[in-house]
N, C-alpha and C. Protein backbone atom coordinates (compact mmCIF):
# COMPACT_ATOMS: atom_id res chain seq x y z
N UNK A 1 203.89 182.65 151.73
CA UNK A 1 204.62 183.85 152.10
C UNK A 1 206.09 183.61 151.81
N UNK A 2 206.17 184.53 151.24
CA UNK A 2 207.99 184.27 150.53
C UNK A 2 208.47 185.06 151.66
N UNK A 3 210.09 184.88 152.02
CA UNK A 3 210.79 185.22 153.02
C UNK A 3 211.75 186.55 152.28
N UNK A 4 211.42 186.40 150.92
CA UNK A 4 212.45 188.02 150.10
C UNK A 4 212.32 189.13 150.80
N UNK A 5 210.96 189.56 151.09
CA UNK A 5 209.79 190.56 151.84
C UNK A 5 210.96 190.77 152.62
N UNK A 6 211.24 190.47 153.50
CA UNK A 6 212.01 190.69 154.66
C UNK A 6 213.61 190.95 154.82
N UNK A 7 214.23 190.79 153.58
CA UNK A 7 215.62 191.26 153.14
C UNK A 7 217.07 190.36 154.29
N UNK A 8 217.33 190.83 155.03
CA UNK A 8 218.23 190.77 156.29
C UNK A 8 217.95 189.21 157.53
N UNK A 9 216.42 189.69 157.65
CA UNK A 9 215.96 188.58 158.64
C UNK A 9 214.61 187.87 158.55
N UNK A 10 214.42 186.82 158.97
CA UNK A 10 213.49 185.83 158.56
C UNK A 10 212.37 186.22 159.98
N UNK A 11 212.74 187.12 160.49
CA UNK A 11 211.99 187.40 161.73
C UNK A 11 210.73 187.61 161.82
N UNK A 12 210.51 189.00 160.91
CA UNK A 12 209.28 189.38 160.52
C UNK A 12 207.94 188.05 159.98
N UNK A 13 208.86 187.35 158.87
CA UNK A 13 208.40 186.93 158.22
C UNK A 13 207.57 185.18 159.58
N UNK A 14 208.15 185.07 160.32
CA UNK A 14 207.88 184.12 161.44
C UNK A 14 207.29 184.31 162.39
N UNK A 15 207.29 186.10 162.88
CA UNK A 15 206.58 186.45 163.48
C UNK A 15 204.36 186.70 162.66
N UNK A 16 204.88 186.61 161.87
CA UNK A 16 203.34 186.37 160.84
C UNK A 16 202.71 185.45 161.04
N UNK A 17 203.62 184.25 161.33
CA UNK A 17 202.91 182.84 161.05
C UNK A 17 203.18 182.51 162.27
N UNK A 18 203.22 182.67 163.15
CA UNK A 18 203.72 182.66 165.12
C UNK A 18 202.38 181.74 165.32
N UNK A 19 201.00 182.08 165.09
CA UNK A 19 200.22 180.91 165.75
C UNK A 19 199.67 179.57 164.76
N UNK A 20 200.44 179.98 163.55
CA UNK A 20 200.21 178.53 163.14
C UNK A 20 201.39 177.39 163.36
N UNK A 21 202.59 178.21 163.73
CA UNK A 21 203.54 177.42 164.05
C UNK A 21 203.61 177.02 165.38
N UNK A 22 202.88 177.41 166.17
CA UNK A 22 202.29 177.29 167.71
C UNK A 22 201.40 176.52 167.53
N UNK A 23 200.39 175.95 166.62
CA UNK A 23 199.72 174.79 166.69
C UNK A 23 199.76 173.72 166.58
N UNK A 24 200.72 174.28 165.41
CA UNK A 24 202.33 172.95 164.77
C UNK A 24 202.93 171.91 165.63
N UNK A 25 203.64 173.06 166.65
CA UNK A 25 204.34 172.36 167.37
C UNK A 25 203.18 171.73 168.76
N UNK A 26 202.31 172.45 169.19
CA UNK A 26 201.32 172.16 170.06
C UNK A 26 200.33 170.00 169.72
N UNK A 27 200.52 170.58 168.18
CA UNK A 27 199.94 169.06 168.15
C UNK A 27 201.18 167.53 168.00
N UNK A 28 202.61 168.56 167.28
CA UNK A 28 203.39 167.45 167.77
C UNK A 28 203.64 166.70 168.75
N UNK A 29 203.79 167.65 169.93
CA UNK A 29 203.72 167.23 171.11
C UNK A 29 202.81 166.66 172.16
N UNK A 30 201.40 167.12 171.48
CA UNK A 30 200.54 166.28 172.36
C UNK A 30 199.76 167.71 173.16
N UNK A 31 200.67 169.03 173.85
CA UNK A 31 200.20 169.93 174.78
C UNK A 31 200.56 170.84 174.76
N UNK A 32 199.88 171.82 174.93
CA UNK A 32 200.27 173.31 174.42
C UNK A 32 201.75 173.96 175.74
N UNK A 33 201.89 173.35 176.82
CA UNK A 33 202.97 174.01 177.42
C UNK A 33 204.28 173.17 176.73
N UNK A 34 204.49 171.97 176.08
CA UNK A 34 205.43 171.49 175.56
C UNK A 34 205.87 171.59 174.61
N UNK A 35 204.37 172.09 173.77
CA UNK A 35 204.62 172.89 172.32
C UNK A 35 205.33 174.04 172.48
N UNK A 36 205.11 174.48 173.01
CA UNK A 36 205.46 176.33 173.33
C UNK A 36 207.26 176.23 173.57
N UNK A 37 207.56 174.92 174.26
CA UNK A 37 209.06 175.11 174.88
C UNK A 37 209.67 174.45 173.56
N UNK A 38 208.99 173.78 172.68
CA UNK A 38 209.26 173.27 171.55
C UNK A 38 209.57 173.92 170.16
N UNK A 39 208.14 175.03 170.35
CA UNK A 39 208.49 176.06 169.52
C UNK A 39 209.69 177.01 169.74
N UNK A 40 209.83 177.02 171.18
CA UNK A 40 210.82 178.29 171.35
C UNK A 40 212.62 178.02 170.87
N UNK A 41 212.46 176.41 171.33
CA UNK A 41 213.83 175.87 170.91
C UNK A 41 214.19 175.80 169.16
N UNK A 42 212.87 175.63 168.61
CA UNK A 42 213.24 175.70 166.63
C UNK A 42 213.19 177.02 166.46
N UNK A 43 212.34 177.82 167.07
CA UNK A 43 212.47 179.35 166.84
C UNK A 43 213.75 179.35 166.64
N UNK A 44 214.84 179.46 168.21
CA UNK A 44 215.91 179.81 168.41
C UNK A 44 216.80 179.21 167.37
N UNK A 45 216.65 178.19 166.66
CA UNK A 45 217.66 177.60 166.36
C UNK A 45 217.89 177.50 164.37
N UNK A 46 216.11 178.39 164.38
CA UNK A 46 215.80 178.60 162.83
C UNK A 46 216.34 180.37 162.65
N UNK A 47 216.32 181.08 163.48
CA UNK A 47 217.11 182.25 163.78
C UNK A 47 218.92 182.48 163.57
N UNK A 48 219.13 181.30 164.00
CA UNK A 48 220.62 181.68 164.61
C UNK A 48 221.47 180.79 163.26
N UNK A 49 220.38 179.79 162.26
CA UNK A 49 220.69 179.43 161.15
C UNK A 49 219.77 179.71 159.87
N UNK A 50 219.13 180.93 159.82
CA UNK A 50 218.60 181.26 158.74
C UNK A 50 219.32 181.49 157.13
N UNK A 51 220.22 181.24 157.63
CA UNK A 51 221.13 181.55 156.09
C UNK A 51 220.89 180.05 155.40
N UNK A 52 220.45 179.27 156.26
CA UNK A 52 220.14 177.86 155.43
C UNK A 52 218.76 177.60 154.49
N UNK A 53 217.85 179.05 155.00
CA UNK A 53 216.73 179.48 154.24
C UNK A 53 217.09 179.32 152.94
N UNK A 54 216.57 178.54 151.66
CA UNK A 54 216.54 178.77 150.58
C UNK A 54 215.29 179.75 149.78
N UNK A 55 216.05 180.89 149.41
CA UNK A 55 215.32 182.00 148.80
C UNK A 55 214.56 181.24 147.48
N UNK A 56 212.92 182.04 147.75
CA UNK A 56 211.98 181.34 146.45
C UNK A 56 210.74 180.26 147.19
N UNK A 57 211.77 179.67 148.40
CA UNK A 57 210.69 178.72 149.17
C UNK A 57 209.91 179.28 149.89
N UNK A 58 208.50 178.49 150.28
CA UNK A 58 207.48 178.98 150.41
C UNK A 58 208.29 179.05 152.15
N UNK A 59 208.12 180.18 153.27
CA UNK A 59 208.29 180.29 154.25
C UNK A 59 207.91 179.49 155.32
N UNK A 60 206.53 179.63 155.49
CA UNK A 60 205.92 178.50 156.12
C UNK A 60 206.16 177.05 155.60
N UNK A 61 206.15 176.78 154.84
CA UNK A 61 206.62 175.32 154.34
C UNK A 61 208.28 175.07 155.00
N UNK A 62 208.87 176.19 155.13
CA UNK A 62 210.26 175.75 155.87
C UNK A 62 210.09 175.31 156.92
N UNK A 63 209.55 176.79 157.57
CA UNK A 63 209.08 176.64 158.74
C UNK A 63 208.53 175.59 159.79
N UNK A 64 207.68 174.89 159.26
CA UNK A 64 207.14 173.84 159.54
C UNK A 64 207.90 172.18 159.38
N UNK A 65 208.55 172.38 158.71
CA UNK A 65 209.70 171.65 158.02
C UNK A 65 210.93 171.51 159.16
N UNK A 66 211.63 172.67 159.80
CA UNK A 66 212.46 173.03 160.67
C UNK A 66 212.12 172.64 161.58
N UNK A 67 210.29 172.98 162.27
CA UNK A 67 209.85 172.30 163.68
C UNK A 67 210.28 170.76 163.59
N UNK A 68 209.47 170.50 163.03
CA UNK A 68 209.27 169.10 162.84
C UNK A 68 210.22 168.23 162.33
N UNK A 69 211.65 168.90 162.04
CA UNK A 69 213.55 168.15 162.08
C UNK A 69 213.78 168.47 163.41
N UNK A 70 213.25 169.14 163.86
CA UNK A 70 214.04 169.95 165.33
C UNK A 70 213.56 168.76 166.21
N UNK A 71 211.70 168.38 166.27
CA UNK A 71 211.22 167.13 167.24
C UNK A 71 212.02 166.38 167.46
N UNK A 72 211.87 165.82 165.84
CA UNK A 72 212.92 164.48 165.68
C UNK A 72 214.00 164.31 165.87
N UNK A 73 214.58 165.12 165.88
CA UNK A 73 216.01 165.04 166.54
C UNK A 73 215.86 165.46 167.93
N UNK A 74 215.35 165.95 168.33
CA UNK A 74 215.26 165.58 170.26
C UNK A 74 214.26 164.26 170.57
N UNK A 75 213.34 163.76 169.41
CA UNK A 75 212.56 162.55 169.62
C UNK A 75 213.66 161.71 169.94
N UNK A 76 215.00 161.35 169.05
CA UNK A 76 216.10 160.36 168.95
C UNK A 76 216.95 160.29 169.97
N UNK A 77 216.99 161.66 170.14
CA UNK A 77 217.83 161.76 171.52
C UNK A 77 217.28 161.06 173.08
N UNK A 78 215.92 160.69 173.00
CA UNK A 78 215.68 160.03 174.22
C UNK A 78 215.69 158.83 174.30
N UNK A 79 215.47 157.85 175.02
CA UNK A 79 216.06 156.74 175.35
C UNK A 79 214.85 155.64 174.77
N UNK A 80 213.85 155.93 175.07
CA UNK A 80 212.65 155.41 174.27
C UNK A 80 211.68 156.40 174.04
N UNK A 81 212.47 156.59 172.62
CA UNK A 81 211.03 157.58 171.42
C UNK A 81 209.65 157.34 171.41
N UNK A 82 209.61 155.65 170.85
CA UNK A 82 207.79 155.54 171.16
C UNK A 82 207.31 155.90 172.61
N UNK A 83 207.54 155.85 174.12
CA UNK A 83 206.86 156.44 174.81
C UNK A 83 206.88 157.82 174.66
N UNK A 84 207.58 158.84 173.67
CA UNK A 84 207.68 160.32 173.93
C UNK A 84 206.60 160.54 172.81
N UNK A 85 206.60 159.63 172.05
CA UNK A 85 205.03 159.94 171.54
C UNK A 85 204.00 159.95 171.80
N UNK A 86 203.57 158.97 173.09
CA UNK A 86 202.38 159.10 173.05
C UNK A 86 202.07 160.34 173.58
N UNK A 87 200.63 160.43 173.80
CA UNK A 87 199.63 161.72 174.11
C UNK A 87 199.14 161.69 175.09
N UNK A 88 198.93 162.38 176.13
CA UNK A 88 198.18 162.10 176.99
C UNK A 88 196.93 163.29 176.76
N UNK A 89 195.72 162.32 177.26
CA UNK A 89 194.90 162.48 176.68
C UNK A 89 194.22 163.50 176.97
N UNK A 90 194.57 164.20 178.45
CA UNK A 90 193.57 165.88 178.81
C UNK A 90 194.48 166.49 178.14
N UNK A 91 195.90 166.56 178.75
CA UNK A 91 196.79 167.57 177.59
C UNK A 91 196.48 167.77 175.97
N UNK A 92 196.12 166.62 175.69
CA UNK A 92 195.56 166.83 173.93
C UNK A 92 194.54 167.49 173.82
N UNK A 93 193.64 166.76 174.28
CA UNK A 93 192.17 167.22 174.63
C UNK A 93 192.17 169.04 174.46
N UNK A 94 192.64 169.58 175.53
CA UNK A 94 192.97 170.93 175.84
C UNK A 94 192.98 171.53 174.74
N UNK A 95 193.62 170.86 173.75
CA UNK A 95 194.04 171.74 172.45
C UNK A 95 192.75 171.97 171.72
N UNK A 96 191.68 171.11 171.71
CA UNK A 96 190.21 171.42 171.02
C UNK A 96 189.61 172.32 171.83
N UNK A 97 189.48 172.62 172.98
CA UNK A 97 188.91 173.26 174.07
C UNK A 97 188.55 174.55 173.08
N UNK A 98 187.44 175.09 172.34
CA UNK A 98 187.21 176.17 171.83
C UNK A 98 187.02 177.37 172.82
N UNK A 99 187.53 178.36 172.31
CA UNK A 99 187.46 180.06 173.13
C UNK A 99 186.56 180.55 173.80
N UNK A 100 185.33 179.89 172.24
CA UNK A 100 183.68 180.33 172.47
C UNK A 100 183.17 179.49 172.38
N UNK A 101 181.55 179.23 173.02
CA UNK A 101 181.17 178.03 172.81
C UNK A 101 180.53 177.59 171.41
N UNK A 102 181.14 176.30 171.22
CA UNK A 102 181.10 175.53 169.53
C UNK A 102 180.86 174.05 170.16
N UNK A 103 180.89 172.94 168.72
CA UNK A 103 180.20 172.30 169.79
C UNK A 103 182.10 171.30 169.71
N UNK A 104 181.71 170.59 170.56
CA UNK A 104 183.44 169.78 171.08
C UNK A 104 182.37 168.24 171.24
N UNK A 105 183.49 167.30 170.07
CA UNK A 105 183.03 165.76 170.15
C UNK A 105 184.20 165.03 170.56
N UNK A 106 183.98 164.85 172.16
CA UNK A 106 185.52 164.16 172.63
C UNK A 106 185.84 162.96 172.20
N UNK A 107 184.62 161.93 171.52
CA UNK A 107 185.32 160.64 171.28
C UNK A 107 186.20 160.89 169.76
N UNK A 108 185.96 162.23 169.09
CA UNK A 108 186.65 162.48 167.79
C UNK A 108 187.95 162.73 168.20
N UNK A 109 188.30 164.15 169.29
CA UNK A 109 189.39 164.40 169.73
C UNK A 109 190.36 162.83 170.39
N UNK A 110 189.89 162.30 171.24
CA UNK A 110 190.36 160.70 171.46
C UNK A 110 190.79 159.90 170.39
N UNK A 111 189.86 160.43 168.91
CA UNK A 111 190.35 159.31 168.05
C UNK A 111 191.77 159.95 167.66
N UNK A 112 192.28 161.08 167.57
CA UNK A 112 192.86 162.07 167.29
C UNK A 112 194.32 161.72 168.10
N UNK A 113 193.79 162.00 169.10
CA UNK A 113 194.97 161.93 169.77
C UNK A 113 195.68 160.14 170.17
N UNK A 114 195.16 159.28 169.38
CA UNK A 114 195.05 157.98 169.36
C UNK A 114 196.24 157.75 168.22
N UNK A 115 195.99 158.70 167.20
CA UNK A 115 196.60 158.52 165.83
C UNK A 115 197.92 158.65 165.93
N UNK A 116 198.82 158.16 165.68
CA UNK A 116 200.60 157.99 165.07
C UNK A 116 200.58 159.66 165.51
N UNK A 117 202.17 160.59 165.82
CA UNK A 117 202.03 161.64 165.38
C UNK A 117 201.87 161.96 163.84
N UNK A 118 202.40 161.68 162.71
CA UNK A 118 202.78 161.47 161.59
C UNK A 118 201.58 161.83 160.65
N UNK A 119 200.29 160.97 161.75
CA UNK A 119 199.32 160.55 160.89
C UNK A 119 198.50 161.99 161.65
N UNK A 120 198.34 162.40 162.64
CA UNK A 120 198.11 163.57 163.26
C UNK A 120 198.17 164.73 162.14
N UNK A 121 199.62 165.02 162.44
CA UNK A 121 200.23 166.10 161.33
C UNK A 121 200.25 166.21 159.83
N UNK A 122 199.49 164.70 159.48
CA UNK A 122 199.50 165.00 158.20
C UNK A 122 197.89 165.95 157.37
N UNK A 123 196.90 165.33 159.28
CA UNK A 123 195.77 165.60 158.93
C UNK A 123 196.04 167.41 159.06
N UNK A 124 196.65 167.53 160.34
CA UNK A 124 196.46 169.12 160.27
C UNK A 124 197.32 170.12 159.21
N UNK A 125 198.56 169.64 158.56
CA UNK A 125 198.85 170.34 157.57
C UNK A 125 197.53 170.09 156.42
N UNK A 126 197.07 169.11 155.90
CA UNK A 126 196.39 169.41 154.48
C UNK A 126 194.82 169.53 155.13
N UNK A 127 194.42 169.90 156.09
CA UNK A 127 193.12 170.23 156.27
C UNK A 127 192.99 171.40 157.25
N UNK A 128 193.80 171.26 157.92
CA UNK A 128 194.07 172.39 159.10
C UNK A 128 194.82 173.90 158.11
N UNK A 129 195.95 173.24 158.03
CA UNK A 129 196.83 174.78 157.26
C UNK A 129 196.51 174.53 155.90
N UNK A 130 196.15 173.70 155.11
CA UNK A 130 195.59 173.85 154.30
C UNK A 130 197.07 173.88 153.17
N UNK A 131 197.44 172.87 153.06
CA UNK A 131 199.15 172.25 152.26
C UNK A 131 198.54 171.78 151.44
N UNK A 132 198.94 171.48 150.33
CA UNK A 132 198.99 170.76 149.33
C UNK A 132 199.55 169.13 149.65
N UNK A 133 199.23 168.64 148.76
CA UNK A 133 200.17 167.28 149.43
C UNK A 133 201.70 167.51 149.42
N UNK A 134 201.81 167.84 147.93
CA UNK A 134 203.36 168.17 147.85
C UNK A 134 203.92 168.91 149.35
N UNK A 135 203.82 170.20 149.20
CA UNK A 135 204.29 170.91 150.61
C UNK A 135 204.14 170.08 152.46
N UNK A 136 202.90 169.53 152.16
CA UNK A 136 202.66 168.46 153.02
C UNK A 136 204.11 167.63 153.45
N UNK A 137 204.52 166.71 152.25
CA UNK A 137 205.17 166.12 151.85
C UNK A 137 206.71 166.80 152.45
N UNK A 138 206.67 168.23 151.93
CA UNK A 138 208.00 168.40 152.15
C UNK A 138 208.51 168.68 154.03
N UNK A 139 207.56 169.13 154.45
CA UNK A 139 207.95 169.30 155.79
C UNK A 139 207.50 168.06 156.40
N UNK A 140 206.75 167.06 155.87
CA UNK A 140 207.31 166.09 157.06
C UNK A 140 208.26 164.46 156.45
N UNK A 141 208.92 165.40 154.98
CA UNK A 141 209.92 164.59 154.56
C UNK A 141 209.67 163.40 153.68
N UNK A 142 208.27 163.07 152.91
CA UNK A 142 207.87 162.14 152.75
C UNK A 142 207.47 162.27 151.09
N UNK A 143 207.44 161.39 150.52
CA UNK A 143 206.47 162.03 148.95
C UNK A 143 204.91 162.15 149.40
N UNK A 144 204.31 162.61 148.08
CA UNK A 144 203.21 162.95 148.12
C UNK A 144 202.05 161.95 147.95
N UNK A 145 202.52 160.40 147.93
CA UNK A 145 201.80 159.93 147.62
C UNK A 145 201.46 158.94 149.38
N UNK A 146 202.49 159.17 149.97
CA UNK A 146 202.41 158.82 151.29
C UNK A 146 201.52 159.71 152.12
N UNK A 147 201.70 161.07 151.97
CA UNK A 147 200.63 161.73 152.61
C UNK A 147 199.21 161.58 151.63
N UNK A 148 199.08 161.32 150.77
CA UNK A 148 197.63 160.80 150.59
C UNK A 148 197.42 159.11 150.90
N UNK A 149 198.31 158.63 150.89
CA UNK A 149 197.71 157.12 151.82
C UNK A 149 197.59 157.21 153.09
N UNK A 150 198.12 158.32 153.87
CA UNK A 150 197.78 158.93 155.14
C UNK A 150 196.31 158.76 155.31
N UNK A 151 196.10 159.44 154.34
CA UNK A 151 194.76 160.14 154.69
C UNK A 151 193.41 159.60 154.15
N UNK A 152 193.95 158.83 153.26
CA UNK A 152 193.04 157.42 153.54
C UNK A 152 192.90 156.07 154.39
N UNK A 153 194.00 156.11 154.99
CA UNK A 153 194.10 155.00 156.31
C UNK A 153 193.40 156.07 157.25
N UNK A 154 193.57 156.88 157.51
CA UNK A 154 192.93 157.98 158.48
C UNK A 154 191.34 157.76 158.43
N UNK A 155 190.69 158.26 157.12
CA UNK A 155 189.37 158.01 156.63
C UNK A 155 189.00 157.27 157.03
N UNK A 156 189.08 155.62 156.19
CA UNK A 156 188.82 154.54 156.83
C UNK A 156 188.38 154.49 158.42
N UNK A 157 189.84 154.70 158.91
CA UNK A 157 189.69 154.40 160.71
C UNK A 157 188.60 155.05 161.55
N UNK A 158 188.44 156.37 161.11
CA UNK A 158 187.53 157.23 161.20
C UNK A 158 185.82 156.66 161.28
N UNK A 159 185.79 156.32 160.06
CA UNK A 159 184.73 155.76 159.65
C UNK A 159 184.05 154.46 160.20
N UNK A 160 185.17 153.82 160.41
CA UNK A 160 185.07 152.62 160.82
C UNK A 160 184.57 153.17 162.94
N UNK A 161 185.20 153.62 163.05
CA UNK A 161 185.10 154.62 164.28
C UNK A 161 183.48 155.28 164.84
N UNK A 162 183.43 155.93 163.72
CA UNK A 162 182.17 156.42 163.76
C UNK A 162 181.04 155.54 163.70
N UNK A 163 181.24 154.31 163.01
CA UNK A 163 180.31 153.65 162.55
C UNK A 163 179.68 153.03 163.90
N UNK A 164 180.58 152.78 164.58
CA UNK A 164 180.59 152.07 165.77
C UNK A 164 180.08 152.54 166.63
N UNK A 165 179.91 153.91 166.64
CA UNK A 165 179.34 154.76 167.59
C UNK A 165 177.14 154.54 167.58
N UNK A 166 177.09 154.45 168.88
CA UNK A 166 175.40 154.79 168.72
C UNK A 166 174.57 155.64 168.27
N UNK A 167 173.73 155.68 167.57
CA UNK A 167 172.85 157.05 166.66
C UNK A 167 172.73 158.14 168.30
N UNK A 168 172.68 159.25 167.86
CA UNK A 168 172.05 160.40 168.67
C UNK A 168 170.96 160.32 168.43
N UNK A 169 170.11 160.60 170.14
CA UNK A 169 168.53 160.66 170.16
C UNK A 169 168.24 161.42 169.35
N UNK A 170 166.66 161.52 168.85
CA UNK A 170 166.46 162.71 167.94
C UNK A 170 165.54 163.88 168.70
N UNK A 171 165.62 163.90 169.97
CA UNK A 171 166.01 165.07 170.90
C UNK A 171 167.25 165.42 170.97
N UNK A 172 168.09 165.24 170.91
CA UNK A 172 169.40 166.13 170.83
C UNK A 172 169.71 166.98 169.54
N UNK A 173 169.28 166.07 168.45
CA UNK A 173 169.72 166.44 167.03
C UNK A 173 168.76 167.69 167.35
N UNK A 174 167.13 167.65 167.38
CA UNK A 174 166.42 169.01 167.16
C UNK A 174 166.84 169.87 168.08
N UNK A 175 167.23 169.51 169.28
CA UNK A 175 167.77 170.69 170.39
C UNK A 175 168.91 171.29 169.78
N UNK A 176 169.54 170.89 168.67
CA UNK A 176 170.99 172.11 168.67
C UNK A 176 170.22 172.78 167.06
N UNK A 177 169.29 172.18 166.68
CA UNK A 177 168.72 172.89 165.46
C UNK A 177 167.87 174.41 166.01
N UNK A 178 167.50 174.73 167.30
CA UNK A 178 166.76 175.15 167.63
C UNK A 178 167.19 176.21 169.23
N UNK A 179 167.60 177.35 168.31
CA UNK A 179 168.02 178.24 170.18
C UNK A 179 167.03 178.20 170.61
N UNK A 180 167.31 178.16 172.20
CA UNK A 180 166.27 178.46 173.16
C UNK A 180 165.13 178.54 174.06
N UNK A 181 165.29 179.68 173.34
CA UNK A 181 164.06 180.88 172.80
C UNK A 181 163.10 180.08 172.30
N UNK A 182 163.26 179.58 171.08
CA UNK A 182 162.13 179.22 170.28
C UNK A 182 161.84 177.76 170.42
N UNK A 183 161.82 177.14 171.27
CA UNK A 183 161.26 175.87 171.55
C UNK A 183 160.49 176.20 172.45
N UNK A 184 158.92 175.31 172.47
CA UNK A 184 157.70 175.46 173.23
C UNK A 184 157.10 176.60 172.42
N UNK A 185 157.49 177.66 171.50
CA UNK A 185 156.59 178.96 171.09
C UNK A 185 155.44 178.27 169.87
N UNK A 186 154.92 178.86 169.97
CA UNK A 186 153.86 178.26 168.98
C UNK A 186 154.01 178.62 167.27
């Protein structure tokens, strides 16, 4: 989404992308009430300096770009950064909590919220919002070849993760193959 659309103010154009930049900031932080006070402070502060918008760039790619200078510079400002990273783990958690029921694998979300932020955000821009590496790259400042070694140290860990895990009975596996209803019918 190009920001031209919108002539005068970048408003419109932010108000479009309002809940992906609410997830943005929701997973930087670890929790959706810290995201929210997080978002509201880059909102305010991508508003009141939009003339620094370069016309042609992809919007959301700023956007996301702006959150995530805005963290870091209140990350620096505290006295010890690595504890403001970590996650705590229902607050994270929360954020998978689906609307409707789907299915939710907490030791995945745990591995998740286990991960670097860095390594977090790199998964949800190129699989979540769906970035390119490049764009990836540009909002969280890095080349493109770093966010794909991301995401193969990610893999790996994953895997290695999973591997470790015990097989599911094969009563459970046929119970989610099967509503209901139609178990016991002939």
């Amino acid at each position: 989404m190009q920001a031209e659309e919108f002539h005068h103010s970048l408003r419109p154009g932010l108000i479009a992308i309002l809940p992906r930049l609410k997830r943005f900031a929701d997973m930087l932080v670890g929790a959706r009430d810290d995201g929210k006070a997080l978002l509201g402070r880059a909102l305010s502060a991508m508003l009141a300096e939009q003339h620094r918008y370069q016309r042609g760039t992809a919007l959301d790619v700023w956007a996301f770009g702006e959150i995530y200078q805005h963290w870091l510079h209140e990350l620096r400002a505290h006295a010890d950064p690595v504890a403001q990273t970590r996650v705590d783990e229902a607050s994270f958690g929360e954020l998978f909590y689906p609307e409707v029921d789907c299915y939710f694998d907490a030791p995945i979300v745990e591995f998740l919220g286990n991960l670097p932020a860095q390594q977090r955000l790199t998964l949800l821009l190129v699989y979540g919002e769906g970035f390119d590496y490049e764009d990836a790259g540009r909002v969280l400042d890095v080349h493109p070849d770093t966010i794909a070694a991301r995401l193969v140290r990610i893999t790996a860990a994953l895997a290695d993760r999973l591997s470790a895990r015990p097989p599911a009975p094969a009563a459970a596996i046929v119970e989610t193959l099967y509503p209901e209803g139609l178990r016991g019918s002939p």
